[in-house]
N, C-alpha and C. Protein backbone atom coordinates (compact mmCIF):
# COMPACT_ATOMS: atom_id res chain seq x y z
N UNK A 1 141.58 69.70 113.46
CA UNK A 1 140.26 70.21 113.72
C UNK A 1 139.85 69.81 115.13
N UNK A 2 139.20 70.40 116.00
CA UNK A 2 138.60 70.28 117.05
C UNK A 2 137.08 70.49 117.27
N UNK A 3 136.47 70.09 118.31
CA UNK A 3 135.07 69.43 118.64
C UNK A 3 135.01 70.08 119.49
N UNK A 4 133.51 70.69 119.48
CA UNK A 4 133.22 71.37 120.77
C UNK A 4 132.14 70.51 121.54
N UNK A 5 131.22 70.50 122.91
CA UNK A 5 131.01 70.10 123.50
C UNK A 5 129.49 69.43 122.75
N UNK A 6 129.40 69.94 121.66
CA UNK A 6 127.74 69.40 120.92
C UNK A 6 128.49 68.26 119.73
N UNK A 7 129.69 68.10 119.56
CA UNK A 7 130.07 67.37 118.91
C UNK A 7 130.38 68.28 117.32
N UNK A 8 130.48 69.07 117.21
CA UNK A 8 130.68 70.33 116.02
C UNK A 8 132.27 70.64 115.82
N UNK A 9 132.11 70.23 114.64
CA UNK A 9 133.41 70.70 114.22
C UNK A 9 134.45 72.05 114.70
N UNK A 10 134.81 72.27 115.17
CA UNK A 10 135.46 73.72 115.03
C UNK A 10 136.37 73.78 114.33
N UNK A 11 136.72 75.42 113.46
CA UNK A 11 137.64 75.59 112.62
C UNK A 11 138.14 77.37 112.97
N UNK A 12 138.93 77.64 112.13
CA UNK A 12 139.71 78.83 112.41
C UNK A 12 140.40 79.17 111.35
N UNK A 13 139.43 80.54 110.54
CA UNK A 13 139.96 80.66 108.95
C UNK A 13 140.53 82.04 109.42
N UNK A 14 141.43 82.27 108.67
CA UNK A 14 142.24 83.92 108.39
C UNK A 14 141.62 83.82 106.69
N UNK A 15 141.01 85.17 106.47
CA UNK A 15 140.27 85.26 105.04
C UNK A 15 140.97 86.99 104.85
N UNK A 16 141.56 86.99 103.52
CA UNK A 16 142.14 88.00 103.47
C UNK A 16 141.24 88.44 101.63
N UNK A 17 140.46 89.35 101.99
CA UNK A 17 139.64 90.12 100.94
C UNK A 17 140.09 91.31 100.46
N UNK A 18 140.50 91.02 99.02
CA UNK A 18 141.07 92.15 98.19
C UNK A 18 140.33 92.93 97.46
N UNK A 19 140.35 93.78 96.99
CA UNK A 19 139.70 94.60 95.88
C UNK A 19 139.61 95.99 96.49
N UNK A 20 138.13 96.99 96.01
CA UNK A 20 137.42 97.71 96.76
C UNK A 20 137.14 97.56 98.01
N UNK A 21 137.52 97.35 98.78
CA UNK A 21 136.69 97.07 100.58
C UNK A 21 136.76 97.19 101.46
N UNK A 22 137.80 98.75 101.54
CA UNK A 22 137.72 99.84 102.24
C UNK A 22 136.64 100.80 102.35
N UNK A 23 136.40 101.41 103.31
CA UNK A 23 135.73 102.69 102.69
C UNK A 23 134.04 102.48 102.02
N UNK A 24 133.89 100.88 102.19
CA UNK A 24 132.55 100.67 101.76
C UNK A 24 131.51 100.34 102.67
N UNK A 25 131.73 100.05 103.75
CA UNK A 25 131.18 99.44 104.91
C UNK A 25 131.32 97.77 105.22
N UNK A 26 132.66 97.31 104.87
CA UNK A 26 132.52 95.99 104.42
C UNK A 26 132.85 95.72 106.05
N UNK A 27 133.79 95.91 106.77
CA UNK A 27 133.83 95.62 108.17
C UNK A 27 132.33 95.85 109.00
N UNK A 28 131.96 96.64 108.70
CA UNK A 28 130.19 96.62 109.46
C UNK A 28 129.35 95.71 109.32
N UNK A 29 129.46 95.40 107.71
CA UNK A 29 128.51 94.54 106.90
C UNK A 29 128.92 92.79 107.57
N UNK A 30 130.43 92.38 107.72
CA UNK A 30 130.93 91.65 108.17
C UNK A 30 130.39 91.24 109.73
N UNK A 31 130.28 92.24 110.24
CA UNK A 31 129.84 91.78 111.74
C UNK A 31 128.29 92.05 112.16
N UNK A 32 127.73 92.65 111.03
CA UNK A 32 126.11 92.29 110.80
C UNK A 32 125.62 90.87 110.43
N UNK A 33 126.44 90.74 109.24
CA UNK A 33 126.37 89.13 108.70
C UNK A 33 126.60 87.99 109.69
N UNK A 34 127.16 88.17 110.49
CA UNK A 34 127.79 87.21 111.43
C UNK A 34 127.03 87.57 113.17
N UNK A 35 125.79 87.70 112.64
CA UNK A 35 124.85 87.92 113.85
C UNK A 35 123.81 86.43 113.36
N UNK A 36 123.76 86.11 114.46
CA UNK A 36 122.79 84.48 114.71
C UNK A 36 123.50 83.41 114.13
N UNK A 37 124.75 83.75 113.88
CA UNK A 37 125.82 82.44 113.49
C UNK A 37 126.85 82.70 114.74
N UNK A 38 127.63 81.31 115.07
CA UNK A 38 127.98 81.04 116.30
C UNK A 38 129.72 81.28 115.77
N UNK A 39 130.36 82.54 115.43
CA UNK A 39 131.32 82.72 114.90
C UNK A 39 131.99 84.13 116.08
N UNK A 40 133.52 83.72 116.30
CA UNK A 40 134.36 84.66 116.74
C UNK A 40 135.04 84.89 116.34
N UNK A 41 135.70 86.17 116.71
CA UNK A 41 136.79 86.63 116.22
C UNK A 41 136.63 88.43 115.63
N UNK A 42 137.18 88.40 115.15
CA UNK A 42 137.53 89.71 114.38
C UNK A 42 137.84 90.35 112.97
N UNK A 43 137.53 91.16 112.85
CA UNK A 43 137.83 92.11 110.93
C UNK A 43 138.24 93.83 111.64
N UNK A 44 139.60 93.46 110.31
CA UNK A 44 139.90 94.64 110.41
C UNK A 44 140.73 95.03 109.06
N UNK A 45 140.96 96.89 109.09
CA UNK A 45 141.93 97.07 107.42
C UNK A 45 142.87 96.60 107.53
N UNK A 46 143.45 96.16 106.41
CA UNK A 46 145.05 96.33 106.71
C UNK A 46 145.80 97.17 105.90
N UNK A 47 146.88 97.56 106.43
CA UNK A 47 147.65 98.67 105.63
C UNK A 47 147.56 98.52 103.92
N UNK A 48 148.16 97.02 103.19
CA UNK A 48 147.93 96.87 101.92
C UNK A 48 146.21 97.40 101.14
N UNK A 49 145.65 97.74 101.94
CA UNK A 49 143.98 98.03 101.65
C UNK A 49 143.44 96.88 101.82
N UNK A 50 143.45 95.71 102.07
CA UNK A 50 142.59 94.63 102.27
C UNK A 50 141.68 94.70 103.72
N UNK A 51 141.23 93.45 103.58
CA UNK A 51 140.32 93.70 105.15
C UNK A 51 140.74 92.07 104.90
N UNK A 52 140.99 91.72 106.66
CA UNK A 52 141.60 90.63 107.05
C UNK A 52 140.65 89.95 108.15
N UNK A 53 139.81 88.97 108.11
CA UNK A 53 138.60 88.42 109.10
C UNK A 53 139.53 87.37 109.74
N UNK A 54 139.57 86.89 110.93
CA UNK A 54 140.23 86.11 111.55
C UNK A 54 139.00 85.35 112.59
N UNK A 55 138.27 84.46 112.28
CA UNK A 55 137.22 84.14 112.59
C UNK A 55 137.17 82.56 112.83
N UNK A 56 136.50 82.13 114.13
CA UNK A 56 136.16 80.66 114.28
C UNK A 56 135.26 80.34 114.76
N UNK A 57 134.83 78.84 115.15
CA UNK A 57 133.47 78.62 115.04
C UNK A 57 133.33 77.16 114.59
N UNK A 58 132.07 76.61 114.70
CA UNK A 58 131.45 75.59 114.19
C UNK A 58 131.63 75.97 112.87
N UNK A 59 132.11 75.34 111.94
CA UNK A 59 132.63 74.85 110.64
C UNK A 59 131.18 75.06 109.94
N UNK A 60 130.44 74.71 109.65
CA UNK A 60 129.03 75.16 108.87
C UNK A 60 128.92 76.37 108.91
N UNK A 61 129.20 77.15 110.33
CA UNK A 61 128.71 78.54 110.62
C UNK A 61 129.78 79.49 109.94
N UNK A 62 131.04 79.15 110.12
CA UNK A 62 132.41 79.99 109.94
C UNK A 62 132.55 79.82 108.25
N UNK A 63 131.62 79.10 107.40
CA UNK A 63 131.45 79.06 105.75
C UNK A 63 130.41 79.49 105.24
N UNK A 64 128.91 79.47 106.67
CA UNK A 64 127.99 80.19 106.22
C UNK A 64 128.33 82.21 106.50
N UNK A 65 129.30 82.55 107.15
CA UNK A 65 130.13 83.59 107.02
C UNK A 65 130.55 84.09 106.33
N UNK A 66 131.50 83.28 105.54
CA UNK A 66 132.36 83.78 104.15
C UNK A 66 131.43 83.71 103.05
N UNK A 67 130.60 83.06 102.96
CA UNK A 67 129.40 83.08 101.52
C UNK A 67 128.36 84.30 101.82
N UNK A 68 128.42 84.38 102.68
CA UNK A 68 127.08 85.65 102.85
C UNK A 68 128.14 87.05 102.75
N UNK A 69 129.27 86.83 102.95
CA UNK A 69 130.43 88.14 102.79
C UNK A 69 130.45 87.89 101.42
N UNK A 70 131.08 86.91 100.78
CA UNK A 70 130.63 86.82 99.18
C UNK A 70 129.78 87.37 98.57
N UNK A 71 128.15 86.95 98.80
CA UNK A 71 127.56 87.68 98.08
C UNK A 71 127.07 89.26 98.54
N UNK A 72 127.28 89.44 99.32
CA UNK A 72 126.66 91.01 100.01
C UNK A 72 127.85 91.75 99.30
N UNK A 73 128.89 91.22 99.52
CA UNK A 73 130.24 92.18 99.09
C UNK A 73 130.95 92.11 97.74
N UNK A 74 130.06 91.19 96.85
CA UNK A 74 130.81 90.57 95.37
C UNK A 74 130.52 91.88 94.65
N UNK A 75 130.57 93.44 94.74
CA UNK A 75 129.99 94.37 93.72
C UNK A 75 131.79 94.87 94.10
N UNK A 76 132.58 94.89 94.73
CA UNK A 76 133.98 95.15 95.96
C UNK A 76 134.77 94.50 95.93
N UNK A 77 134.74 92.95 95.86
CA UNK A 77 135.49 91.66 95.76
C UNK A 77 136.06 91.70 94.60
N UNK A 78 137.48 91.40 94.61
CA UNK A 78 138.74 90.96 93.53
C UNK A 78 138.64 89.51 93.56
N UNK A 79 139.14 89.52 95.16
CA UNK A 79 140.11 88.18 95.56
C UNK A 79 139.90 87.83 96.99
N UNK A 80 139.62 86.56 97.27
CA UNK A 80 139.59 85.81 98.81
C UNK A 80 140.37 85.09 98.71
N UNK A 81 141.40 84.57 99.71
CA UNK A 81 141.80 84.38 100.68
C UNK A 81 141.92 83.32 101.66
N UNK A 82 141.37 82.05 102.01
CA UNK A 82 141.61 81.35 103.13
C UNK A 82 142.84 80.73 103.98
N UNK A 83 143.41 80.65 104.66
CA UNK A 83 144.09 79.74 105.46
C UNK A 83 143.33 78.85 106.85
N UNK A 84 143.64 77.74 107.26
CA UNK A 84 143.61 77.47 108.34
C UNK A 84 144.11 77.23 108.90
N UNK A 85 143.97 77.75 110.75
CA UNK A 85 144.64 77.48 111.45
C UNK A 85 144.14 76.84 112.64
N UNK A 86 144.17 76.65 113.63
CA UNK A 86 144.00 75.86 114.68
C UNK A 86 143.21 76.68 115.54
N UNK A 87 142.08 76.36 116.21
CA UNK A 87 141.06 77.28 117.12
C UNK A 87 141.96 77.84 118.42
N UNK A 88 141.58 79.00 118.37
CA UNK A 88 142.24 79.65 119.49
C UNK A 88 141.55 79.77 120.67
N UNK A 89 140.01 79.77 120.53
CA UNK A 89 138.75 79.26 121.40
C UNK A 89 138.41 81.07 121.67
N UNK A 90 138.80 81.98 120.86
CA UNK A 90 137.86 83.60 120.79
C UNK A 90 136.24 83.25 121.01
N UNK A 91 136.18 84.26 122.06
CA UNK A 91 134.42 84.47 122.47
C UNK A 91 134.19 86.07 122.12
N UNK A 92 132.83 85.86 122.50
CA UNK A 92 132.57 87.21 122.34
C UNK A 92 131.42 87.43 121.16
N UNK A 93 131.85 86.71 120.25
CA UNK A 93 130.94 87.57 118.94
C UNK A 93 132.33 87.93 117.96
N UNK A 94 131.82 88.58 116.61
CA UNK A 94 132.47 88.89 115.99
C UNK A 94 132.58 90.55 116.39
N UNK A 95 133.62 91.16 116.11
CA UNK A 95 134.16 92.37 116.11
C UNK A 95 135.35 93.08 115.54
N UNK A 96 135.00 94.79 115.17
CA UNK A 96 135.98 95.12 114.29
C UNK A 96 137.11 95.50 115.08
N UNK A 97 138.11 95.05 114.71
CA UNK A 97 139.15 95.61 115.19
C UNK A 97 140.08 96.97 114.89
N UNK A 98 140.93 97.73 115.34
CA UNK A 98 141.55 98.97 114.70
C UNK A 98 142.81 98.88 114.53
């Protein structure tokens, strides 16, 4: 885990969401949700039909992410997903990828 300059955890989840969640607006909804939280990275489909978030951030923010995708998207949701990996230091904001 790594520290950013306020003393904040940073982390770096790959979240791979199964079910319905194509075709629903879940990539939109994803990078709406992740407005006024300090999270980067990206969502996009993937061929198997899943949607794959590759996202980092202050550790509070990058879980207050995946719970607000939880509940906005639990009517769609099978199955989540986490791994971690090591911060890659992505800016920008969150965004969908193609």
């Amino acid at each position: 885990m790594t520290t950013n300059d306020s003393g904040q955890n940073l982390v770096r989840y790959i979240v791979r969401f199964s079910g319905h969640v194509q075709g629903v607006g879940f990539r939109a909804t994803t990078v709406a949700e992740s407005r006024k939280l300090n999270v980067h990275g990206f969502v996009r489909n993937e061929s198997d039909g899943s949607v794959e978030l590759d996202v980092e951030g202050p550790e509070g923010d990058v879980k207050e992410l995946i719970r607000r995708i939880k509940v906005t998207m639990r009517d769609f949701l099978d199955d989540t997903q986490v791994d971690t990996l090591p911060p890659l230091g992505h800016k920008g904001g969150l965004r969908v990828r193609y």
